[in-house]
PDB file of N, CA and C in Angstrom:
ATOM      1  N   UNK A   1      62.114 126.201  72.131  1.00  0.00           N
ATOM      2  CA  UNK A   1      62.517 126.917  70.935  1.00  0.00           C
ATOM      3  C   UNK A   1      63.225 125.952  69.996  1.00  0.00           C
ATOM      4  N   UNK A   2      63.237 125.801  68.970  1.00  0.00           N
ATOM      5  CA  UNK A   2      63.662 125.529  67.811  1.00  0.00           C
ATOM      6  C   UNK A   2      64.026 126.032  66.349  1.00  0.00           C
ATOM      7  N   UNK A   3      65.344 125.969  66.143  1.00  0.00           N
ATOM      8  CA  UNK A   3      65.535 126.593  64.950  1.00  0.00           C
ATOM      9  C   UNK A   3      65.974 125.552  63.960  1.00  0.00           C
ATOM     10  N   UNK A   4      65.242 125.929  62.891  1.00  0.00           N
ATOM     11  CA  UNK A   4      65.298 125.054  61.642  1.00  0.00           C
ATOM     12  C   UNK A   4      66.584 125.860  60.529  1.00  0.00           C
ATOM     13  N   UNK A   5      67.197 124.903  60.189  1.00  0.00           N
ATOM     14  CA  UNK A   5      68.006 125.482  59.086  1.00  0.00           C
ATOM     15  C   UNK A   5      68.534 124.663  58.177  1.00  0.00           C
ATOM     16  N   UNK A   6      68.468 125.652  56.709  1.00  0.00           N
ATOM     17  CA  UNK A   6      68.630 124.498  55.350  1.00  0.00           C
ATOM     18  C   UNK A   6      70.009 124.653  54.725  1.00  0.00           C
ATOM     19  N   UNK A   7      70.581 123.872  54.238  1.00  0.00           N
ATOM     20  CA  UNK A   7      72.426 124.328  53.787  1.00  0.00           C
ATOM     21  C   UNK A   7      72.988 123.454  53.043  1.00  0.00           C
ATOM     22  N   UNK A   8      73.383 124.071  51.830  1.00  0.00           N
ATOM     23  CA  UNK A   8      73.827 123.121  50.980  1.00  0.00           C
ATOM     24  C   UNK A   8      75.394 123.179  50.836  1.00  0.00           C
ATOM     25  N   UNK A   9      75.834 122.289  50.885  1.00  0.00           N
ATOM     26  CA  UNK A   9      77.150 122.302  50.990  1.00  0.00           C
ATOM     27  C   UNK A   9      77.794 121.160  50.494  1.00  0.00           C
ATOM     28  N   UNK A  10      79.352 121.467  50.656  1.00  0.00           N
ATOM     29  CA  UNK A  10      79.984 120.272  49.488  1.00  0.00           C
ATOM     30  C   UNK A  10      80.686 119.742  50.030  1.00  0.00           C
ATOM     31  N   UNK A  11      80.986 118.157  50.071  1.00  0.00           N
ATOM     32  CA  UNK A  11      81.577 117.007  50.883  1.00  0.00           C
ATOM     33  C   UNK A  11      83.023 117.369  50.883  1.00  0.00           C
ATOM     34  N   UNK A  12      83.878 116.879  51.863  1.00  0.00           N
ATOM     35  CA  UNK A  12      85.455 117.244  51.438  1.00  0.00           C
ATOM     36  C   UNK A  12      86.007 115.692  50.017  1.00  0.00           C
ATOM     37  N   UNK A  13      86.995 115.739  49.751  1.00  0.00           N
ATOM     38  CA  UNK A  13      87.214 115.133  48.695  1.00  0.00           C
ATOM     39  C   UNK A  13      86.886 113.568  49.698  1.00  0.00           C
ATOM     40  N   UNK A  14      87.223 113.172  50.742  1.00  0.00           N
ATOM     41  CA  UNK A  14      86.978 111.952  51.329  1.00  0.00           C
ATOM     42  C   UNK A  14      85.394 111.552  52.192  1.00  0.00           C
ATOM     43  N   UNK A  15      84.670 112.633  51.586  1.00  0.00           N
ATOM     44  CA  UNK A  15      83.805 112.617  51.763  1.00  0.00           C
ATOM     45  C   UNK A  15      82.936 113.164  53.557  1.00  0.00           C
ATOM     46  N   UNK A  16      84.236 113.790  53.601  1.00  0.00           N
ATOM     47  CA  UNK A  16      83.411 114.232  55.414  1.00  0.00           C
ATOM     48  C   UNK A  16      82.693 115.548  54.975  1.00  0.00           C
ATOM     49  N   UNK A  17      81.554 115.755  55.512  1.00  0.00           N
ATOM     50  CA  UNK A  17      80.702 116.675  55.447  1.00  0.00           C
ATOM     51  C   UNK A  17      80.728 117.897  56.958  1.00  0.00           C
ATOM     52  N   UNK A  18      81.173 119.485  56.823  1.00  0.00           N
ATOM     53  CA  UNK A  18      82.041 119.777  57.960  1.00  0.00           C
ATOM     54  C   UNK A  18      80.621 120.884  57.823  1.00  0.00           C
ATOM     55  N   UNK A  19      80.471 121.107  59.374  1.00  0.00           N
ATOM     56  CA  UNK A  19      79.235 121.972  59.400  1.00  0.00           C
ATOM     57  C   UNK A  19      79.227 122.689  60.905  1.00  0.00           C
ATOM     58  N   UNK A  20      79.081 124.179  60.629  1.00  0.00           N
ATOM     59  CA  UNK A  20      79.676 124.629  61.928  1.00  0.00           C
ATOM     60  C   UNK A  20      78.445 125.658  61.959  1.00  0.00           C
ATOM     61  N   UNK A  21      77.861 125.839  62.991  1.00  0.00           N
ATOM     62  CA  UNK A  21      76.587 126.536  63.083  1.00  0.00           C
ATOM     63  C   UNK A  21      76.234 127.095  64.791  1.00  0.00           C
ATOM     64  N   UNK A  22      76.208 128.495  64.394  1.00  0.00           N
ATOM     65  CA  UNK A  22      76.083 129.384  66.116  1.00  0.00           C
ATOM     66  C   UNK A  22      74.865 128.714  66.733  1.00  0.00           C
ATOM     67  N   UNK A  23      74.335 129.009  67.663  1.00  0.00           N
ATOM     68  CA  UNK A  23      73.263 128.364  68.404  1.00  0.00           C
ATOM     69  C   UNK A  23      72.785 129.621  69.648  1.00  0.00           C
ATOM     70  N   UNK A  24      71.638 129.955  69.804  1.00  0.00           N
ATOM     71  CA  UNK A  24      71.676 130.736  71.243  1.00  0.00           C
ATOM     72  C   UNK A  24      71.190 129.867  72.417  1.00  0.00           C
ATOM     73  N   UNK A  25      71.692 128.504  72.175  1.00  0.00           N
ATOM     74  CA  UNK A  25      71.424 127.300  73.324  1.00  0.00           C
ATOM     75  C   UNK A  25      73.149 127.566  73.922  1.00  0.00           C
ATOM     76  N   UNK A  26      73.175 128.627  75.285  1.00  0.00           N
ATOM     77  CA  UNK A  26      74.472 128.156  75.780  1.00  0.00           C
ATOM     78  C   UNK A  26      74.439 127.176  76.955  1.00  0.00           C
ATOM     79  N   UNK A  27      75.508 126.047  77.033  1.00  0.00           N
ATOM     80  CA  UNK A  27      75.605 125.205  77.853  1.00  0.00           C
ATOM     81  C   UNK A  27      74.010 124.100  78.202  1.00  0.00           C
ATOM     82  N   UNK A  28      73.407 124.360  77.225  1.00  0.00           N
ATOM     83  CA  UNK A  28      72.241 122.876  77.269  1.00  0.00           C
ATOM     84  C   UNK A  28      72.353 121.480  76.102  1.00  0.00           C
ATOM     85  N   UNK A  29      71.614 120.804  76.505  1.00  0.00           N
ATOM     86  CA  UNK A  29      71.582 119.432  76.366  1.00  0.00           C
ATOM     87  C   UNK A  29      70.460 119.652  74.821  1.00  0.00           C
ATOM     88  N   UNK A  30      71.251 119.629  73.475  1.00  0.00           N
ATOM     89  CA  UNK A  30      70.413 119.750  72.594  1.00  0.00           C
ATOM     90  C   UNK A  30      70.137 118.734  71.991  1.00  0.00           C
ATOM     91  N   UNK A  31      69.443 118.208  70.839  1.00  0.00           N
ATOM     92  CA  UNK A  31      68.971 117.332  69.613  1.00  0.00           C
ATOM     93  C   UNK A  31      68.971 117.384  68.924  1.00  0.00           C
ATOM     94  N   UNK A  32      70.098 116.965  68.094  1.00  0.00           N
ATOM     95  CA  UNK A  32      70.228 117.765  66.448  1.00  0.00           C
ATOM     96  C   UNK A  32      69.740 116.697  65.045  1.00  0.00           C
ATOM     97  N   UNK A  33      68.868 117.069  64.046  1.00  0.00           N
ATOM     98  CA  UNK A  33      68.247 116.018  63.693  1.00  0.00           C
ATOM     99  C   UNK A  33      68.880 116.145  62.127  1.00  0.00           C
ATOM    100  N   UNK A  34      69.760 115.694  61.414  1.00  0.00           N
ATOM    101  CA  UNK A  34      70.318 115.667  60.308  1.00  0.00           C
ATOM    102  C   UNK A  34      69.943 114.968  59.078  1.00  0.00           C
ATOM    103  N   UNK A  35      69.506 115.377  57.963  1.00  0.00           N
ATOM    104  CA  UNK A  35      68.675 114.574  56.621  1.00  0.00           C
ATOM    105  C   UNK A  35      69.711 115.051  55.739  1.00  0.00           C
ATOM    106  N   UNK A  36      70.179 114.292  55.187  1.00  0.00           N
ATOM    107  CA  UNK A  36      71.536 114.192  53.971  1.00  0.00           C
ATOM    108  C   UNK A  36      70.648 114.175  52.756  1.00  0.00           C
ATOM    109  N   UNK A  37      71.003 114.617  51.596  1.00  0.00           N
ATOM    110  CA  UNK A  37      70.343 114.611  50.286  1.00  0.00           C
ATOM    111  C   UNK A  37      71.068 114.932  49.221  1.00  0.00           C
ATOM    112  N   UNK A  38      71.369 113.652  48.392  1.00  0.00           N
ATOM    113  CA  UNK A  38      72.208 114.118  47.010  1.00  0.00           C
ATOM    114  C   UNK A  38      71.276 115.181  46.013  1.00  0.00           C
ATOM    115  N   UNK A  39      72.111 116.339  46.033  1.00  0.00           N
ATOM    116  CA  UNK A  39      71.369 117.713  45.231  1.00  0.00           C
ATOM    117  C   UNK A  39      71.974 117.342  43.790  1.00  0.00           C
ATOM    118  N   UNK A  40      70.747 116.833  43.022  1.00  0.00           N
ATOM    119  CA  UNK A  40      70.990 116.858  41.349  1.00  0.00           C
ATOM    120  C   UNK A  40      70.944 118.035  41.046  1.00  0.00           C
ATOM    121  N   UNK A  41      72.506 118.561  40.149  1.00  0.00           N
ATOM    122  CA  UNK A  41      72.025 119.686  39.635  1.00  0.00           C
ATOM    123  C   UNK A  41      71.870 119.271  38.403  1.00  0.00           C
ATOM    124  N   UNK A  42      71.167 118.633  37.713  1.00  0.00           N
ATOM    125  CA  UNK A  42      70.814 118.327  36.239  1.00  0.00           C
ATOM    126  C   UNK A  42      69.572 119.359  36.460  1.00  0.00           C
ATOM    127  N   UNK A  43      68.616 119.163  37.707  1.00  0.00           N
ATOM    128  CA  UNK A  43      67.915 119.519  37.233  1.00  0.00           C
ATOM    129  C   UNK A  43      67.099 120.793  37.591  1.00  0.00           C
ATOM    130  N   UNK A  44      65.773 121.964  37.111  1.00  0.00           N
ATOM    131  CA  UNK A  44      66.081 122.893  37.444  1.00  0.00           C
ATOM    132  C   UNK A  44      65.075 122.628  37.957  1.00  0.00           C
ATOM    133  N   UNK A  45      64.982 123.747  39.261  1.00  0.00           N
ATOM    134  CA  UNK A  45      63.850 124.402  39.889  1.00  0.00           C
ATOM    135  C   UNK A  45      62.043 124.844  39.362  1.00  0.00           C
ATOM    136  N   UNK A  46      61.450 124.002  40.199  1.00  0.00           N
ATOM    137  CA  UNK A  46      60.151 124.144  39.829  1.00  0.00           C
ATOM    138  C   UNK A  46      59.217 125.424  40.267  1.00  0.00           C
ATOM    139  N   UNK A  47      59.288 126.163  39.206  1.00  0.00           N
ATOM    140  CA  UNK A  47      58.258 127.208  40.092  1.00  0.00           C
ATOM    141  C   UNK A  47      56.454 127.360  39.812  1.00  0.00           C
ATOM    142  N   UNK A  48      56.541 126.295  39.440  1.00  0.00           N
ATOM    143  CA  UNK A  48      55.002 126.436  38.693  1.00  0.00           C
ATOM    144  C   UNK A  48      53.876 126.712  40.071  1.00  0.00           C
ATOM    145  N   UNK A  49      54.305 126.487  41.095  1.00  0.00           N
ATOM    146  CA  UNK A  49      53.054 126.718  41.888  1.00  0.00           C
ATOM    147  C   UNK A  49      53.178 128.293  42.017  1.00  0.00           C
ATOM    148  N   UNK A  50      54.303 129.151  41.464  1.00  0.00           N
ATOM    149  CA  UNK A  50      54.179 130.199  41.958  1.00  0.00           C
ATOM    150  C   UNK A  50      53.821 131.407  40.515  1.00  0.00           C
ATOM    151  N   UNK A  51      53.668 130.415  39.384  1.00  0.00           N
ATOM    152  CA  UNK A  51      52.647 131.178  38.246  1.00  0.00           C
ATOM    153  C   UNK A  51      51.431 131.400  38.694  1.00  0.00           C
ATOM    154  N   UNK A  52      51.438 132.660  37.889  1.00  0.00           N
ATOM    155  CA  UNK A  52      49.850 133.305  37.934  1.00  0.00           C
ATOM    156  C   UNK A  52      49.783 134.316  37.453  1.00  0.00           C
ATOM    157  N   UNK A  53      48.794 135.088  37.206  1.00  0.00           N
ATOM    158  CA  UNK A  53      48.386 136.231  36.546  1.00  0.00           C
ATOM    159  C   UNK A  53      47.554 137.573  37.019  1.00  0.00           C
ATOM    160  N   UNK A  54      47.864 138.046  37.097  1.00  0.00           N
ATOM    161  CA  UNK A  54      47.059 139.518  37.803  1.00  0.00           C
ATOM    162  C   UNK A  54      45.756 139.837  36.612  1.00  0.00           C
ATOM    163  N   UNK A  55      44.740 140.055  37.322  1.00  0.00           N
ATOM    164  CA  UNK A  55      43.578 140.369  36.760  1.00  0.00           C
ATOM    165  C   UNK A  55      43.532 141.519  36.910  1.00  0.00           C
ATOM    166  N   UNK A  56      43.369 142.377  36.302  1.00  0.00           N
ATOM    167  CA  UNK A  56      43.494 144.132  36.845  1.00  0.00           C
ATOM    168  C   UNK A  56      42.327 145.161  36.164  1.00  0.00           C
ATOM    169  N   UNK A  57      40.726 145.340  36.422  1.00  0.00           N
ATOM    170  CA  UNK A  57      39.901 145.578  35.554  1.00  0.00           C
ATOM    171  C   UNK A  57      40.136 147.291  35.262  1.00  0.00           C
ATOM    172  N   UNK A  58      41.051 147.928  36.192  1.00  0.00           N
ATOM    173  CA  UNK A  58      41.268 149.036  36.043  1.00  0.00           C
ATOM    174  C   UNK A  58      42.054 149.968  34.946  1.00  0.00           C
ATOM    175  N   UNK A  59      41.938 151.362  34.547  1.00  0.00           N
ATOM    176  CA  UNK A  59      42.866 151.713  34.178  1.00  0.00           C
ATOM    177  C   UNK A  59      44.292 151.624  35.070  1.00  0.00           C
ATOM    178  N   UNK A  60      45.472 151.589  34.468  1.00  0.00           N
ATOM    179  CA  UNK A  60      46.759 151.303  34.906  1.00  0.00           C
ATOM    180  C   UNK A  60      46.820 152.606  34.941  1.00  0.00           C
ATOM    181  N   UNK A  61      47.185 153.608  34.332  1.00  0.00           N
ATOM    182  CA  UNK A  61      47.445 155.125  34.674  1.00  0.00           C
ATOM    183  C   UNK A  61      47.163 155.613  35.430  1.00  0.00           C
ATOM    184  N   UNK A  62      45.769 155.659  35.679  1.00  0.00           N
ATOM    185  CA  UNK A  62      44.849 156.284  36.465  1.00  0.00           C
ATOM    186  C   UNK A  62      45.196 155.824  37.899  1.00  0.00           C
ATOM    187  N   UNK A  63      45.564 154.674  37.863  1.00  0.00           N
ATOM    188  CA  UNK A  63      45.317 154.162  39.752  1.00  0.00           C
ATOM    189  C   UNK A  63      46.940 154.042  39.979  1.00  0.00           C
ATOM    190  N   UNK A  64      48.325 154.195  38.758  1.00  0.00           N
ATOM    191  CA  UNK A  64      48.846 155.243  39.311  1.00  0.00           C
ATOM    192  C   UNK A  64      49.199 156.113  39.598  1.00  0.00           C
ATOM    193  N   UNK A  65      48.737 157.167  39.021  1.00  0.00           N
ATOM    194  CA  UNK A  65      48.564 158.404  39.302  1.00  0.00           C
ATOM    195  C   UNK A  65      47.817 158.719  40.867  1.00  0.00           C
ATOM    196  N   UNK A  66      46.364 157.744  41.103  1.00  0.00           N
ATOM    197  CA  UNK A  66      46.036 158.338  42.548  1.00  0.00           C
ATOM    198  C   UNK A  66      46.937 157.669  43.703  1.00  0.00           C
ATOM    199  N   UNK A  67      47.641 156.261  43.227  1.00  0.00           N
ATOM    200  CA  UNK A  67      48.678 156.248  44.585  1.00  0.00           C
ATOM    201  C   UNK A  67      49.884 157.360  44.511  1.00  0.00           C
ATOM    202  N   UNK A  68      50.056 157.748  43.341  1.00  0.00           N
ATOM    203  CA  UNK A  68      51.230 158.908  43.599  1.00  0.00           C
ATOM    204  C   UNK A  68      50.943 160.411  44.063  1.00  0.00           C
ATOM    205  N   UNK A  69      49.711 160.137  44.385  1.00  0.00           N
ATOM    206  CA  UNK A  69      48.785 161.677  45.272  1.00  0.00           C
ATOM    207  C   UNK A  69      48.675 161.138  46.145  1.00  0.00           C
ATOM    208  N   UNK A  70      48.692 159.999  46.676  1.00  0.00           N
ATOM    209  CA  UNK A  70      48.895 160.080  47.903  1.00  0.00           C
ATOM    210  C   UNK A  70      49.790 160.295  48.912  1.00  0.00           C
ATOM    211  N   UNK A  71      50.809 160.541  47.914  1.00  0.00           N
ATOM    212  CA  UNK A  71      51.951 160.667  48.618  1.00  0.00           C
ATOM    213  C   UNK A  71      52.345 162.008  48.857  1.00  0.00           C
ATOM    214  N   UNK A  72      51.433 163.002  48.437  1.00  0.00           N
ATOM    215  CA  UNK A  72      52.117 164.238  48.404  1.00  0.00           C
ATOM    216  C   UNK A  72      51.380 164.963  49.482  1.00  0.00           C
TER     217      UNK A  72
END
């Protein structure tokens, strides 16, 4: 089993980085694999892979109106 986890967090002023995290490994021999990364916030978040557009050849009324019969 392996659990992955992502966390952004902020150095103390001398720079120690303090990180405290539950585990359901009791009493075994684990491997903890740590990747440090200066987070620019200049800059913003890319969401372009998650544009897109709904094609919809239907009337909009109509199809909801029959999901709201289905409910009854």
């Amino acid at each position: 089993m392996m659990d992955t986890i992502k966390l952004n967090k902020r150095t103390t002023p001398n720079g120690k980085l303090l990180i405290e995290y539950q585990t359901s490994f009791l009493d075994k021999e684990i491997e903890v694999v740590l990747k440090i990364n200066k987070v620019d916030k200049s800059s913003k978040p890319d969401f372009s892979d998650l544009i897109g557009q709904l094609e919809w050849s239907n009337d909009a009324l109509v199809s909801q109106k029959e999901i709201r019969s289905e409910w009854d």
